[in-house]
Protein backbone atom coordinates (compact mmCIF):
# COMPACT_ATOMS: atom_id res chain seq x y z
CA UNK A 1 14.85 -23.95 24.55
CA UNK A 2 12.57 -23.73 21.31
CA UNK A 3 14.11 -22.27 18.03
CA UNK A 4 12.70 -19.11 18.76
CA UNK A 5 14.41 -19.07 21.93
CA UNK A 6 17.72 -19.08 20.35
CA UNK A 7 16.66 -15.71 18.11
CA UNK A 8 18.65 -12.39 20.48
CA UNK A 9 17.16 -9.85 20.38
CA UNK A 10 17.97 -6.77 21.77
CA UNK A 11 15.55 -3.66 23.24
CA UNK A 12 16.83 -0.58 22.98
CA UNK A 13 14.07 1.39 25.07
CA UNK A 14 14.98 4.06 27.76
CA UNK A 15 11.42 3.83 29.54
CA UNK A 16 11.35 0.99 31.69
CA UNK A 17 7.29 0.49 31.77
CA UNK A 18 8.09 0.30 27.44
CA UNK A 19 10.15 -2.51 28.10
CA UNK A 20 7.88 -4.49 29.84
CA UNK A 21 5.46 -4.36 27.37
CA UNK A 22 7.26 -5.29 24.54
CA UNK A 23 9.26 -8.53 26.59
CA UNK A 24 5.74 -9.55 27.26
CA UNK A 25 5.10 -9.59 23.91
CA UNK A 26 7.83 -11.87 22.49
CA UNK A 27 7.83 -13.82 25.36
CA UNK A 28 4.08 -14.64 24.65
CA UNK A 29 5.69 -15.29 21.17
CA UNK A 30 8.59 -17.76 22.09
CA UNK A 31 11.22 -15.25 22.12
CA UNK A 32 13.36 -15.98 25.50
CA UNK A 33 16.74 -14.32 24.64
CA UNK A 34 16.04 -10.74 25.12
CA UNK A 35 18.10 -8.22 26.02
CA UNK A 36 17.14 -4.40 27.25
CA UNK A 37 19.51 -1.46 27.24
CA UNK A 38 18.34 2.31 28.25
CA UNK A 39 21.02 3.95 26.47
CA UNK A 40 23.12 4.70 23.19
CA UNK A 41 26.20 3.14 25.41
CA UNK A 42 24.35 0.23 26.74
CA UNK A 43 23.39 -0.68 23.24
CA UNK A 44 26.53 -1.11 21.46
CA UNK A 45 28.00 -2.91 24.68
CA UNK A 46 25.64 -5.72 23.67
CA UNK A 47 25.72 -5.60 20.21
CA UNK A 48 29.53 -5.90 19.81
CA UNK A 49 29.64 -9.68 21.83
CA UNK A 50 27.63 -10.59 18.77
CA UNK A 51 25.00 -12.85 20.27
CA UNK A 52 22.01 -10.25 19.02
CA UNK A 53 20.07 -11.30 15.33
CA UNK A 54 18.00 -7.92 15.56
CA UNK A 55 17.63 -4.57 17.34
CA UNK A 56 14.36 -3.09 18.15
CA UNK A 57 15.26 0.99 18.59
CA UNK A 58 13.67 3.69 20.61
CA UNK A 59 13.73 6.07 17.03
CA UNK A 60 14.46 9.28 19.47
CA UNK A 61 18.09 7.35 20.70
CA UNK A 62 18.88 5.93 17.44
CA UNK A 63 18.93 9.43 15.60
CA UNK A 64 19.92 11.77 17.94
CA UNK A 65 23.15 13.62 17.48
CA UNK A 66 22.76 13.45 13.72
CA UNK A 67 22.06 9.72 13.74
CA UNK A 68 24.93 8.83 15.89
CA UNK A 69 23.96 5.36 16.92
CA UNK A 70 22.30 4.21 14.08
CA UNK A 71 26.35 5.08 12.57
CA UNK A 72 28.00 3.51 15.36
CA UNK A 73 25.60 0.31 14.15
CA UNK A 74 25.52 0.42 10.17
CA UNK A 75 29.26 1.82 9.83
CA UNK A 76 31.05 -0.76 12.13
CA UNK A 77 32.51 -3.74 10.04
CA UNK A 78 30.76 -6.62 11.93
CA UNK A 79 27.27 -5.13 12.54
CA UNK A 80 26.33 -3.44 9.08
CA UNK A 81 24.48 -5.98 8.23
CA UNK A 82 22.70 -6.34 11.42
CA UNK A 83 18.59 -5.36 10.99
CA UNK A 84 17.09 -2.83 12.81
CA UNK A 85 13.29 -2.01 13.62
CA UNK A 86 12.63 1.51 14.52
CA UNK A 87 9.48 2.14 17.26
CA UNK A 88 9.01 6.17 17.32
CA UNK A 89 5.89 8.11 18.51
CA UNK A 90 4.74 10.09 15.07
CA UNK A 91 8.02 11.08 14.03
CA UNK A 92 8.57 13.21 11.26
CA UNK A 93 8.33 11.65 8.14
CA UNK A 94 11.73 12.88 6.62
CA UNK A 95 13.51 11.65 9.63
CA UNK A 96 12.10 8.49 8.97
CA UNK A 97 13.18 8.45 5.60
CA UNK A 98 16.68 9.29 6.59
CA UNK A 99 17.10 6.93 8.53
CA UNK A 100 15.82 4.43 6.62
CA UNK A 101 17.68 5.39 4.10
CA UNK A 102 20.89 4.73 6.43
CA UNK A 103 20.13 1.25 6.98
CA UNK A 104 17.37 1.04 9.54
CA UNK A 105 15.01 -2.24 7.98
CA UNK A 106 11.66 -0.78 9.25
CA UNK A 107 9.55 1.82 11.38
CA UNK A 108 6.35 1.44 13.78
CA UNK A 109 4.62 3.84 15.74
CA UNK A 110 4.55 3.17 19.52
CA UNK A 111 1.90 2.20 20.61
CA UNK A 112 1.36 -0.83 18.69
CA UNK A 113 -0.58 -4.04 18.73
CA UNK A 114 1.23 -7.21 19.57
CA UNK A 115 0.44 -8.82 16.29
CA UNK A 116 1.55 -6.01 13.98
CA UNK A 117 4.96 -5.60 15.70
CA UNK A 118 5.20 -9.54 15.56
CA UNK A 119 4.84 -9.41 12.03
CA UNK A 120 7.05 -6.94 11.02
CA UNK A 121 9.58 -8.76 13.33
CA UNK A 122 9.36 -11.91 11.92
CA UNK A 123 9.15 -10.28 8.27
CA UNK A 124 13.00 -9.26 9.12
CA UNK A 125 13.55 -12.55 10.76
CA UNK A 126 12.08 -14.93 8.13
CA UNK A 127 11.48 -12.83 5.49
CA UNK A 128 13.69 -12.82 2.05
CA UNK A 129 16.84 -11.34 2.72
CA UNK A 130 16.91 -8.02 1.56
CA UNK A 131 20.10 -5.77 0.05
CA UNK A 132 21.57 -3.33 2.47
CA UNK A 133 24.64 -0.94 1.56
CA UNK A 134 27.48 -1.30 3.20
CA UNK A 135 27.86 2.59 4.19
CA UNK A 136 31.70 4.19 4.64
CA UNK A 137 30.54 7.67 5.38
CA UNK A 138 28.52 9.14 8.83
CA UNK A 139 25.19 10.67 8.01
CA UNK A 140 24.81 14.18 7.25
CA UNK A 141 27.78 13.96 4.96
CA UNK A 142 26.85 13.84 0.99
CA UNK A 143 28.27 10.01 0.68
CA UNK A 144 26.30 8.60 3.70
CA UNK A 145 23.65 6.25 1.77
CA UNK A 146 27.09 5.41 -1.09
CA UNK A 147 28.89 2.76 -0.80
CA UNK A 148 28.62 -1.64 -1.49
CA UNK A 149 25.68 -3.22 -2.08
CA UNK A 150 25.62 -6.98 -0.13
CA UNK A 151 22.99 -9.34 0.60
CA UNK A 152 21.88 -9.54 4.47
CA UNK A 153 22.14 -13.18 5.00
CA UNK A 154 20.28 -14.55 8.02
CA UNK A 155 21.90 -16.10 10.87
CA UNK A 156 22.76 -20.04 10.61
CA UNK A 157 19.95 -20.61 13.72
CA UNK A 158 17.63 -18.59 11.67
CA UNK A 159 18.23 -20.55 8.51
CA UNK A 160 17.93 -23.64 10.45
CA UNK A 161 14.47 -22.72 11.66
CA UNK A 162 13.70 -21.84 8.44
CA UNK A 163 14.59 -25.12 7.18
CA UNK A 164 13.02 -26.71 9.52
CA UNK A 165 9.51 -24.88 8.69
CA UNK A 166 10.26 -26.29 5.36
CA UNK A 167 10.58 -29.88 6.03
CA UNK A 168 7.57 -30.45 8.03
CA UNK A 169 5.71 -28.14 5.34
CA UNK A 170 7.09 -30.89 2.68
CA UNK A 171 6.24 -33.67 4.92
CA UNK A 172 3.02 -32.47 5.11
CA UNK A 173 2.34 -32.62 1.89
CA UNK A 174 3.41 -35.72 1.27
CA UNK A 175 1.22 -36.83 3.69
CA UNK A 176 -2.02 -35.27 2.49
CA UNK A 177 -1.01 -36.33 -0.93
CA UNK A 178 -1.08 -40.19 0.46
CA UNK A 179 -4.47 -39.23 1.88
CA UNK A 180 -2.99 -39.55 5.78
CA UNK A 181 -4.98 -36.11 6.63
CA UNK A 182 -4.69 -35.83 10.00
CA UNK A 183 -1.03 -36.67 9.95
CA UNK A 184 -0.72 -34.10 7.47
CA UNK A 185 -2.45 -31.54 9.55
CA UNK A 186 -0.13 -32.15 12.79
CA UNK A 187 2.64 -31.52 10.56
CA UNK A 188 1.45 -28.23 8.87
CA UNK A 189 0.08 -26.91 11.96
CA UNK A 190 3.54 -27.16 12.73
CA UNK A 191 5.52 -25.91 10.46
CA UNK A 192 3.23 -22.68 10.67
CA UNK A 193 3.89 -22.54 13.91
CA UNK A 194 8.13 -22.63 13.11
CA UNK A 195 7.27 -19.92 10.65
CA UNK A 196 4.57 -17.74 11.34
CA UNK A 197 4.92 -16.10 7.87
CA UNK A 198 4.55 -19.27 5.46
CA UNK A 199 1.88 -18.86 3.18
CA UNK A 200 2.31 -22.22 1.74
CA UNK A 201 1.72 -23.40 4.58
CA UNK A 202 -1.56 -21.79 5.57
CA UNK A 203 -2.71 -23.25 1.74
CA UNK A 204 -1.78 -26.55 2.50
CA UNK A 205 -3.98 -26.62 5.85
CA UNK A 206 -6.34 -25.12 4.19
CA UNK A 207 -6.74 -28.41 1.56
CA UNK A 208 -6.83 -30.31 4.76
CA UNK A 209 -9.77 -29.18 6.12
CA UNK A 210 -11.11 -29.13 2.16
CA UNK A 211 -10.71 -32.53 1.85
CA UNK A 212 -12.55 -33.44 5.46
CA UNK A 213 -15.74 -31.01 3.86
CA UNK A 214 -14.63 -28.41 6.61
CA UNK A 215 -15.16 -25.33 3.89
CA UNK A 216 -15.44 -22.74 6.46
CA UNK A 217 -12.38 -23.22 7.84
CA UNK A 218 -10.60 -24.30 4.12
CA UNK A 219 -11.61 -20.71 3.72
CA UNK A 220 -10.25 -19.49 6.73
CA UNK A 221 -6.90 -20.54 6.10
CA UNK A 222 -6.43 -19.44 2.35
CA UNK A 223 -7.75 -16.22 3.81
CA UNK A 224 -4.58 -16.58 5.76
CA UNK A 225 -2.37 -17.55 3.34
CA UNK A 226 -3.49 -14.21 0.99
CA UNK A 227 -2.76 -11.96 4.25
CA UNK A 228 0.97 -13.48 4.46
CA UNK A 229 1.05 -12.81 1.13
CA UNK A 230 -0.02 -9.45 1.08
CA UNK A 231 2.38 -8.20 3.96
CA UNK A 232 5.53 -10.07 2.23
CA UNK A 233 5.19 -8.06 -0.57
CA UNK A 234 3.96 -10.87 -2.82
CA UNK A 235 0.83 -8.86 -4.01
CA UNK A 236 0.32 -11.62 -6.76
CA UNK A 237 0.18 -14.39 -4.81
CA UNK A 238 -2.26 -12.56 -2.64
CA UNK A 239 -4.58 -12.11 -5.24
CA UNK A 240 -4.61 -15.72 -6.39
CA UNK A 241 -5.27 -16.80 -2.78
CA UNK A 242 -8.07 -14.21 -2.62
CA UNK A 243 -9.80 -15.22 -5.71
CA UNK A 244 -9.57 -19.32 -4.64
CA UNK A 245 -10.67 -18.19 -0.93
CA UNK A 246 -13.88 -16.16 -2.52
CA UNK A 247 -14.86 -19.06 -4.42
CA UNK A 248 -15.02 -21.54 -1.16
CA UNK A 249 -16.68 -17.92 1.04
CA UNK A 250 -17.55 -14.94 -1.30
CA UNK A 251 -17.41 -13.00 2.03
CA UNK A 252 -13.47 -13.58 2.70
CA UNK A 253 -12.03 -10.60 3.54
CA UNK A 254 -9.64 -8.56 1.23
CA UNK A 255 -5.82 -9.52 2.33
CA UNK A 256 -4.79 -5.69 1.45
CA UNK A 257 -7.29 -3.98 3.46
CA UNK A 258 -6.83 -6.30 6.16
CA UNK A 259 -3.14 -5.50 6.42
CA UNK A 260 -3.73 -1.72 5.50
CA UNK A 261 -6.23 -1.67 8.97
CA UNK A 262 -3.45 -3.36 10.92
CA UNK A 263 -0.88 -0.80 9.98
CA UNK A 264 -2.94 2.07 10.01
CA UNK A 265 -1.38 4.88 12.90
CA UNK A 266 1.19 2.37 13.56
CA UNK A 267 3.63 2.89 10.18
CA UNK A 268 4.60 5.32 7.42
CA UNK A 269 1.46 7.12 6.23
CA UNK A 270 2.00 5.89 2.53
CA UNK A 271 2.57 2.73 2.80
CA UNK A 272 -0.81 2.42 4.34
CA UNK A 273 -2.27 4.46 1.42
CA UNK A 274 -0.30 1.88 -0.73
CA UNK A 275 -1.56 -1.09 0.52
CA UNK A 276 -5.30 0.23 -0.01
CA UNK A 277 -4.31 1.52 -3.02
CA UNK A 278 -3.91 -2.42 -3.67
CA UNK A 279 -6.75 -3.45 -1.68
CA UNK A 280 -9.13 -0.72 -3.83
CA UNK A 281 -7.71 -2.44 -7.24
CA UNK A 282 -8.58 -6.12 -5.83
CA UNK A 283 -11.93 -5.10 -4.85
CA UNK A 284 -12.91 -1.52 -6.82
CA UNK A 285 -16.60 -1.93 -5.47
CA UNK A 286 -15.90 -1.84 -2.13
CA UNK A 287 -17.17 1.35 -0.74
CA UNK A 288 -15.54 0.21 2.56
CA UNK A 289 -12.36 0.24 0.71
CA UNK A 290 -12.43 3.81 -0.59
CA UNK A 291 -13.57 5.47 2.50
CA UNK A 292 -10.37 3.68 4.12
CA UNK A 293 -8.04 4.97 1.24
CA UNK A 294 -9.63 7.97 1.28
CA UNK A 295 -8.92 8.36 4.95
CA UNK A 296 -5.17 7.40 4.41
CA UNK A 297 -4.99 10.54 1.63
CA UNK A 298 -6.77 12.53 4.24
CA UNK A 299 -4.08 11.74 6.94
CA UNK A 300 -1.06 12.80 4.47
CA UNK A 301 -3.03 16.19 3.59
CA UNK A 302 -3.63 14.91 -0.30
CA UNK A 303 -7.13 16.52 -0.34
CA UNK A 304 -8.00 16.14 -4.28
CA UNK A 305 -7.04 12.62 -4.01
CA UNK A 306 -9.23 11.67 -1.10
CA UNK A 307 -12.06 13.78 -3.02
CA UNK A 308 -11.25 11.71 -6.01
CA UNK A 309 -11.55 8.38 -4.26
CA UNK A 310 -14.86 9.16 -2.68
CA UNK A 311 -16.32 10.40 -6.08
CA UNK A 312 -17.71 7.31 -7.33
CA UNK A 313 -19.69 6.34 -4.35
CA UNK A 314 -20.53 10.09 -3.54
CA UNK A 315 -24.97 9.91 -2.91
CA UNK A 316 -25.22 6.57 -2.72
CA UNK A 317 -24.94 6.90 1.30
CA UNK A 318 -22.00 4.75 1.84
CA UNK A 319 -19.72 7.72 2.77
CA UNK A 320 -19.62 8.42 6.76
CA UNK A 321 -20.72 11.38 7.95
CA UNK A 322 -17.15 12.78 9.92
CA UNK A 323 -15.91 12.41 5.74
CA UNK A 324 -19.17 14.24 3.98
CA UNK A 325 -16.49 17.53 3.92
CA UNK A 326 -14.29 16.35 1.52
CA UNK A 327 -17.10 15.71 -0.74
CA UNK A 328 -18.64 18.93 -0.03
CA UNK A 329 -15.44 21.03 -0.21
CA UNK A 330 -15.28 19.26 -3.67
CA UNK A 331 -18.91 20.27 -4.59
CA UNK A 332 -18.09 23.75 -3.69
CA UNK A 333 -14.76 23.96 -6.09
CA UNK A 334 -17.24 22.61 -8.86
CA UNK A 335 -19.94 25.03 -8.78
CA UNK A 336 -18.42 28.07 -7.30
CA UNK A 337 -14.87 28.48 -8.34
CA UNK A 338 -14.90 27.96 -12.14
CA UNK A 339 -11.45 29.30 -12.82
CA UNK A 340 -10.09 27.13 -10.32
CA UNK A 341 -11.96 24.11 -12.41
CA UNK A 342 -10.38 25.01 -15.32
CA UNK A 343 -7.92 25.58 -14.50
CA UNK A 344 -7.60 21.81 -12.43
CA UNK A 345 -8.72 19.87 -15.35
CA UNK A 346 -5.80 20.89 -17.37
CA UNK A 347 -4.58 18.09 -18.66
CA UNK A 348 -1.08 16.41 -17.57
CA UNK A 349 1.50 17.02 -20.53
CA UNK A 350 0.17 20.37 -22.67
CA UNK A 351 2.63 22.37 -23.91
CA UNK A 352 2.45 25.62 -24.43
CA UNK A 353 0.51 26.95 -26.84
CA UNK A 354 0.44 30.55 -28.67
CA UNK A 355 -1.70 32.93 -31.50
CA UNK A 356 -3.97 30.78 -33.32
CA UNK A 357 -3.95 27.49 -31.17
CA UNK A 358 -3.93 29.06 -28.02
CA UNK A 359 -7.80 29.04 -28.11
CA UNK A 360 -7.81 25.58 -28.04
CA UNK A 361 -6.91 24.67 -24.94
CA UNK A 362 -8.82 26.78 -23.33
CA UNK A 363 -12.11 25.45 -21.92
CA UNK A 364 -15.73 25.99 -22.75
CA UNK A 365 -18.86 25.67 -21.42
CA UNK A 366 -20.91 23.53 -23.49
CA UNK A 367 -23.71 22.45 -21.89
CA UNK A 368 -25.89 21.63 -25.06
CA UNK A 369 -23.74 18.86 -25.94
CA UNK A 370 -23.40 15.11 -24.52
CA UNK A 371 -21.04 12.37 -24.70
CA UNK A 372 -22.74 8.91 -25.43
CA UNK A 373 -20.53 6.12 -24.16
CA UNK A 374 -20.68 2.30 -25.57
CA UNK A 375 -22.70 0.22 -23.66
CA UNK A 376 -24.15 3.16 -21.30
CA UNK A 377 -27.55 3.52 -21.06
CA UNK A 378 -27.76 6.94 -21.00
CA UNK A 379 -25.54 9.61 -23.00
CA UNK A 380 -23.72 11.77 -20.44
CA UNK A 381 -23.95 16.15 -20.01
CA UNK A 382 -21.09 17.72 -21.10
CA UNK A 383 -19.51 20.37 -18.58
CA UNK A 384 -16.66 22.00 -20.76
CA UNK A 385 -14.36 21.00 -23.35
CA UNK A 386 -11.47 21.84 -25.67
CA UNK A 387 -9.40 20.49 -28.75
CA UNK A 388 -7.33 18.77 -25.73
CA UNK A 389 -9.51 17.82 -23.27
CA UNK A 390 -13.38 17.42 -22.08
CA UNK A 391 -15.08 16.76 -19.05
CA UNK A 392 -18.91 15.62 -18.40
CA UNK A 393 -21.19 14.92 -15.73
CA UNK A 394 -21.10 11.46 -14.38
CA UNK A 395 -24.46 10.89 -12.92
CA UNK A 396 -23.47 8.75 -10.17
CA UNK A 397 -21.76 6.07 -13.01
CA UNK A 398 -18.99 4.40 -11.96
CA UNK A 399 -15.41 5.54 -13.52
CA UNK A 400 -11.84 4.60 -13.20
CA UNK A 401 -8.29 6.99 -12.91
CA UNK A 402 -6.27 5.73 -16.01
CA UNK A 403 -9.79 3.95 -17.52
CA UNK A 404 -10.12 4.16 -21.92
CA UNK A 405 -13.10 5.41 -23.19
CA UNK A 406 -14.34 5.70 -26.76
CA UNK A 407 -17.48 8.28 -27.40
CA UNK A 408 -19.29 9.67 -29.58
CA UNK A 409 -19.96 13.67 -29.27
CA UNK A 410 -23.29 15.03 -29.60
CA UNK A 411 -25.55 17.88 -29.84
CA UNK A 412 -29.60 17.89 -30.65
CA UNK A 413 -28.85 17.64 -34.65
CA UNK A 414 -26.88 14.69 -34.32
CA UNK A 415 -23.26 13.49 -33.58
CA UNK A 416 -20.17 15.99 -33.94
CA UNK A 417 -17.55 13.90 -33.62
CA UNK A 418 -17.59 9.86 -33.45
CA UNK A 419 -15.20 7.04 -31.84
CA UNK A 420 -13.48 9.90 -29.59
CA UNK A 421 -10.79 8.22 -27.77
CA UNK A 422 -10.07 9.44 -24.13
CA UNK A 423 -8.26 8.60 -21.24
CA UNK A 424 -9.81 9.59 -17.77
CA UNK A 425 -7.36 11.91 -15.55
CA UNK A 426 -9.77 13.34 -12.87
CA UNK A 427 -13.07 11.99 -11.12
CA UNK A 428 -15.01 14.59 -8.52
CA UNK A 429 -18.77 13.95 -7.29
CA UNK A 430 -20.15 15.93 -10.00
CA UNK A 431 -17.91 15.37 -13.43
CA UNK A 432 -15.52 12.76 -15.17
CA UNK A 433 -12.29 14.73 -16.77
CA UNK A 434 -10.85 13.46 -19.61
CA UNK A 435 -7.63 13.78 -21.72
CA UNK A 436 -8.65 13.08 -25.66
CA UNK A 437 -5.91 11.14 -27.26
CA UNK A 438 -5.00 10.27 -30.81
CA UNK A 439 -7.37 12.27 -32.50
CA UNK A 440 -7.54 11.96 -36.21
CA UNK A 441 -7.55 14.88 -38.54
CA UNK A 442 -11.37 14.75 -38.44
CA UNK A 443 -12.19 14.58 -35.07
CA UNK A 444 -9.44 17.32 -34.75
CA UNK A 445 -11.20 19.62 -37.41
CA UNK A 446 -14.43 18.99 -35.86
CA UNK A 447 -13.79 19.82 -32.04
CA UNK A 448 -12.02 23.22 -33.28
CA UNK A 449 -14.99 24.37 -35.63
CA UNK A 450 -17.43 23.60 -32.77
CA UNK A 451 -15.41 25.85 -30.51
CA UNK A 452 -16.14 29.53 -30.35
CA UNK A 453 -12.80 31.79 -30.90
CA UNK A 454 -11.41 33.58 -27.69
CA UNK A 455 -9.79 36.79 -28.67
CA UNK A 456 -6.06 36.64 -26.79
């Protein structure tokens, strides 16, 4: 029997054709101790003769009855350390949560592809151990998430496998450093193989086939190794394997958006969004990228930030067709509801304001001016302003959520107010809104003689 043979694992799946699926699946994988049981009874029968390292749950039998197995798990003295992956169908999101917050390690939606429900497996197999609370109170009761915080330590079979992966990794390298390469490679190959989620690993074969002048696959592997990276959580690391893997193929794929397409309709809506999120800051110029996280927003109902995504690629016919609405929908805000504009760009963090400052935050239409940016060609339209805030047409120019800007104001007899600092807080197809920050007294005068009085 292999190492992974030795890993129980237990089914807990009432639909027989279900089963099937999924003990094809980790017996393609080397898994040979599996166990099925169709019921909340059948579970727990197993689980207590302690031969089982992880549960895979129908999510409809482990929180039904206000979470009743999931308590009968989590609360029992010997098992509440014992990891379990959740497979629902779309279930609702605060469910999810609950349970999760209960104990359960992880969620997928049914159906799911071999390879993402192997990873996520072997993520709470191999993976770093993570802290779980050791509960004293059912669910539903105020108390049920309290309690001691204790590390989940793997099985000793586990950590032997681990170790294992380990010492042929380190063998490995000693052999590639004494220039024994295909030696080496046996050995790597190997250890990856132990440990399907071993980064180092997939770097190490990767200066293998580097030092044979095999640069297609060097790259192939450190594109690997940034993947692994990416779905352990070691975002870091994945961006240092990206960066080495782009300079061997400039093509190499981005190790967040890889992991983001694997997930997507299979887990939690925002940790998709989150991993693009991360695969849109590795690679900002993407467009690929943005219509992906843009989708993800779509999916959880955020509208504005989907819109806001989209913006800086908006005419530039990279945005699909079936996603041309949310641009448009945008477009139409902009132009027809001008109240609702103004009332959007409001900026995060203004208090309230009454009698003679009052008129200050409110915003103005001042077409006749423009903002000239450093290093811009052109100066940009202004759409409206105030003492607190300004917003101008972007003309298709790339800007960032969160980016610094320094500008000068200006109208046809020359600049208003100079070295404006700003911070950007909105982006739609048409304008960039800003927040102006530490304004001196000057720039502060200036903006508030420029802008006409509004009688309250």
């Amino acid at each position: 029997m292999s190492l992974k043979g030795n890993i129980g694992i237990l089914v807990g799946e009432p639909m027989p054709q279900v089963q099937q699926i999924i003990g094809k699946i980790l017996a393609d994988n080397g898994y040979e101790k599996v166990r099925f049981a169709e019921d909340h009874s059948g579970v727990i029968d197993i689980l207590r003769q302690r031969e089982t390292d992880v549960t895979m749950l129908d999510f409809k039998m482990a929180t039904e009855n206000t979470f009743a197995l999931l308590d009968d798990i989590l609360l029992d003295r010997h098992l509440y350390r014992h990891p379990i992956l959740l497979l629902g169908n779309k279930a609702p999101i605060g469910l999810i949560d609950d349970a999760m917050r209960l104990g359960a390690r992880d969620y997928l939606n049914k159906p799911f592809t071999p390879y993402l429900l192997m990873v996520r497996l072997e993520k709470i197999l191999f993976g770093a151990p993570p802290k779980v609370i050791k509960r004293t109170a059912k669910a539903g009761t105020e108390s049920a998430h309290l309690g001691e915080e204790v590390e989940a330590l793997p099985a000793p079979h586990i950590a032997s496998q681990q170790a294992l992966a380990k010492k042929l990794f380190l063998d490995g390298h000693k052999l590639l450093k004494q220039n024994y390469p295909e030696k080496a490679l046996k050995k790597l190959a190997a250890a990856a193989r132990v440990n399907t989620l071993f980064p180092e690993a997939y770097k190490a074969l990767a200066e293998v086939f580097r030092s044979q002048g095999d640069l297609a696959r060097s790259a192939q592997f450190l594109s690997k190794a940034a993947e692994t990276h990416a779905w352990l959580g070691q975002n870091d690391k994945a961006k240092e394997a990206f960066t080495l893997s782009c300079k061997v193929d400039p093509a190499c794929p981005n190790p967040f958006k890889t992991v983001a397409d694997h997930m997507t309709g299979h887990m939690i809506q925002r940790e998709v969004a989150r991993a693009y999120e991360q695969a849109l800051k590795l690679t900002p110029k993407d467009p690929s990228v943005r219509v992906a996280l843009s989708r993800s927003y779509m999916e959880s109902g955020d509208k504005d930030k989907a819109a806001e995504t989209l913006a800086p690629i908006a005419g530039k016919g990279e945005i699909p067709e079936d996603m041309q609405h949310v641009i448009m929908q945008v477009r139409r805000n902009d132009t027809n509801g001008a109240g609702r504009r103004r009332q959007r760009f409001s900026m995060d963090g203004i208090g309230p304001y009454s009698g003679e400052e009052r008129r200050r935050a409110k915003r103005i239409p001042l077409a006749e001016y423009s903002a000239r940016l450093p290093h811009r060609d052109d100066s940009f339209q202004v759409f409206d302003v105030c003492a607190l805030g300004i917003s101008f047409k972007h003309g298709g120019e790339s800007f960032e959520i969160g980016q610094k800007l320094s500008f000068d104001l200006l109208t046809l007899d020359g600049p208003r107010a100079k070295k404006v600092k700003a911070v950007v807080r909105r982006l739609t197809p048409l304008v960039v809104g800003c927040e102006l920050v530490g304004l001196n007294n000057k720039q502060r005068d200036a903006f508030t003689k420029f802008l006409p009085k509004q009688e309250d």
